[in-house]
Protein backbone atom coordinates (compact mmCIF):
# COMPACT_ATOMS: atom_id res chain seq x y z
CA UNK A 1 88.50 128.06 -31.31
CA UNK A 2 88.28 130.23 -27.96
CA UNK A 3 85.61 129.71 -25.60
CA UNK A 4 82.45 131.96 -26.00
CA UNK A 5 82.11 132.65 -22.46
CA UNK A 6 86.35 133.96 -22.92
CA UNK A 7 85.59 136.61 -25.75
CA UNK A 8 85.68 139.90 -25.32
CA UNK A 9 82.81 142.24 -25.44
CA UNK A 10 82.25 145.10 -27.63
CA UNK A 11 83.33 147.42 -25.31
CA UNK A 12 86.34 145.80 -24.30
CA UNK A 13 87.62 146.32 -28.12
CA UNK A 14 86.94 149.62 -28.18
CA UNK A 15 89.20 149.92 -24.82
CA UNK A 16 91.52 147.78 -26.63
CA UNK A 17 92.03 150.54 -29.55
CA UNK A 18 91.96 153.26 -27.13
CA UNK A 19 94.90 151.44 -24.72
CA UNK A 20 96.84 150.44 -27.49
CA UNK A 21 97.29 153.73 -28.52
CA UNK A 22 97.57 155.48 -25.52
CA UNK A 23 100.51 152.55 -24.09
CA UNK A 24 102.19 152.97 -27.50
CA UNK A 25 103.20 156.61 -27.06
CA UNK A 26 103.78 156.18 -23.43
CA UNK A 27 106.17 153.45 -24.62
CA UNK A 28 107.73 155.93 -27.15
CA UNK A 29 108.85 158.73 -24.84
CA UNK A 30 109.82 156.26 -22.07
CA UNK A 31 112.04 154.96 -24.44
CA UNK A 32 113.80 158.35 -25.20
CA UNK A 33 114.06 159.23 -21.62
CA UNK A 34 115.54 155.53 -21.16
CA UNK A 35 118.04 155.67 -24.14
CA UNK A 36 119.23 159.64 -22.81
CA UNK A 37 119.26 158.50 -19.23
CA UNK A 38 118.34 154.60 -18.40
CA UNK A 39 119.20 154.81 -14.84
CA UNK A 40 117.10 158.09 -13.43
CA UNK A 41 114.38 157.81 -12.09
CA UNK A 42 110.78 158.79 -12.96
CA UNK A 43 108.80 161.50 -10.86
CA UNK A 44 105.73 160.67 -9.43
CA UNK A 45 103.65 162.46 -11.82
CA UNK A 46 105.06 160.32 -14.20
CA UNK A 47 104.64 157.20 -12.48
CA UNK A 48 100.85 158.12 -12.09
CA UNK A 49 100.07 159.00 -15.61
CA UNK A 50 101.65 155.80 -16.57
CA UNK A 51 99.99 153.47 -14.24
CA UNK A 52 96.29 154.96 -15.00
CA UNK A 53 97.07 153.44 -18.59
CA UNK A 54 98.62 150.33 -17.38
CA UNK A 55 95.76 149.77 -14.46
CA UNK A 56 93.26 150.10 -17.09
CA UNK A 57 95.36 147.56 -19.45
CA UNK A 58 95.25 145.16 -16.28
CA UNK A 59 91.45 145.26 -15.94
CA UNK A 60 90.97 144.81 -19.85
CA UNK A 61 93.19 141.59 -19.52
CA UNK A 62 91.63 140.23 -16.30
CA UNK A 63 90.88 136.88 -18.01
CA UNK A 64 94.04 136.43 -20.42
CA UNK A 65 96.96 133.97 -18.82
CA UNK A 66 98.95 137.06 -19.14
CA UNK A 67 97.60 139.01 -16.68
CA UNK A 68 100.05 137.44 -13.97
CA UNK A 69 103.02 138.91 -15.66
CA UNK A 70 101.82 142.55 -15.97
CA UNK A 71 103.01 144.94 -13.35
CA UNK A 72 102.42 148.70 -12.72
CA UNK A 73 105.44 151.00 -11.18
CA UNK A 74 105.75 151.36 -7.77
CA UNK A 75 104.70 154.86 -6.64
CA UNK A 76 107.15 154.92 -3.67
CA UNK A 77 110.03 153.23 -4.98
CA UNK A 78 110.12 155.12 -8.22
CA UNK A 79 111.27 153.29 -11.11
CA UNK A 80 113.91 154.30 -13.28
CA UNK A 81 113.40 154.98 -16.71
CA UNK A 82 114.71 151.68 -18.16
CA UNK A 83 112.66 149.77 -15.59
CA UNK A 84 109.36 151.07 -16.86
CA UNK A 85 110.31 150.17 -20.59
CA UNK A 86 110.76 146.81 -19.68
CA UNK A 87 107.36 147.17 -17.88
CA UNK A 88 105.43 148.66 -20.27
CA UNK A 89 106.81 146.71 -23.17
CA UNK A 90 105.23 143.67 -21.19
CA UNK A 91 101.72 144.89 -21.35
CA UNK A 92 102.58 145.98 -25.22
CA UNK A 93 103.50 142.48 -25.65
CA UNK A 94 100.17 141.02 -23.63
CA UNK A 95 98.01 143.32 -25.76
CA UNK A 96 99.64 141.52 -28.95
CA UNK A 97 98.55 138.54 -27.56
CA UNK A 98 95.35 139.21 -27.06
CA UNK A 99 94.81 140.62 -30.54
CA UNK A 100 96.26 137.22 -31.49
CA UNK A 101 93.93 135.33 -30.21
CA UNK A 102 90.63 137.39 -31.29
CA UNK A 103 91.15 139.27 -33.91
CA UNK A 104 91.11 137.12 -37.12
CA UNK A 105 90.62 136.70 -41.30
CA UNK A 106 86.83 136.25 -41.73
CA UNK A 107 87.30 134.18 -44.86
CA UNK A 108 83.04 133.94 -45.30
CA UNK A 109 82.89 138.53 -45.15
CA UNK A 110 86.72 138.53 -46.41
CA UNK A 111 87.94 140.81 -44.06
CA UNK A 112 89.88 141.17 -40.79
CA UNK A 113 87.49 141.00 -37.51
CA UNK A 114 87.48 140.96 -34.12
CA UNK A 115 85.74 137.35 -32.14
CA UNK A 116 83.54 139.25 -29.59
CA UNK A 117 80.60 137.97 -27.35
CA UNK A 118 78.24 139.94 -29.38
CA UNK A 119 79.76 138.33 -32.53
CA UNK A 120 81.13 135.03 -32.00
């Protein structure tokens, strides 16, 4: 069982939904752009629209062990289309974990939950 003092808040789940949603179509077009074009690279307007959704990601997963993997683009480098799929499939893949290890069957209220602070 996790930790109490490890569990999300309230709040933090409802960033969770928002994130996951937001990363998931930011994932989608990347993808197109990647499969029409892997190798050019983003613009910077890009690059900032996708790292206010991955910087926020990063904060929301401050305590998971997965944190140390994530990564945002580089700004000055600019990243090329198939390098931010593999970056942003890495925070998809952290935000599975995470909903692996909170959300859960509550086999006494028969449904599907999340494990938060407020309700361990």
């Amino acid at each position: 069982m996790t930790k109490k003092t490890t569990l999300p808040s309230e709040a933090d789940i409802n960033q969770f939904n928002m994130l996951s949603e937001l990363v998931d179509a930011v994932y989608i077009e990347m993808k197109e752009l990647s499969k029409k074009k892997p190798d050019d690279l983003l613009n910077k307007f890009k690059v900032k629209s996708v790292n206010r959704v991955l910087e926020k990601l990063k904060v929301l997963l401050k305590s998971e062990p997965t944190v140390e993997f994530l990564d945002i683009l580089d700004e000055e480098s600019l990243p090329s289309n198939s390098d931010s799929v593999l970056i942003i499939s890495q925070h998809i893949a952290a935000l599975k974990e995470f909903k692996s290890r909170y959300y859960f069957y509550d086999k006494s209220s028969y449904e599907n939950r999340w494990r938060t602070k407020e309700n361990p």
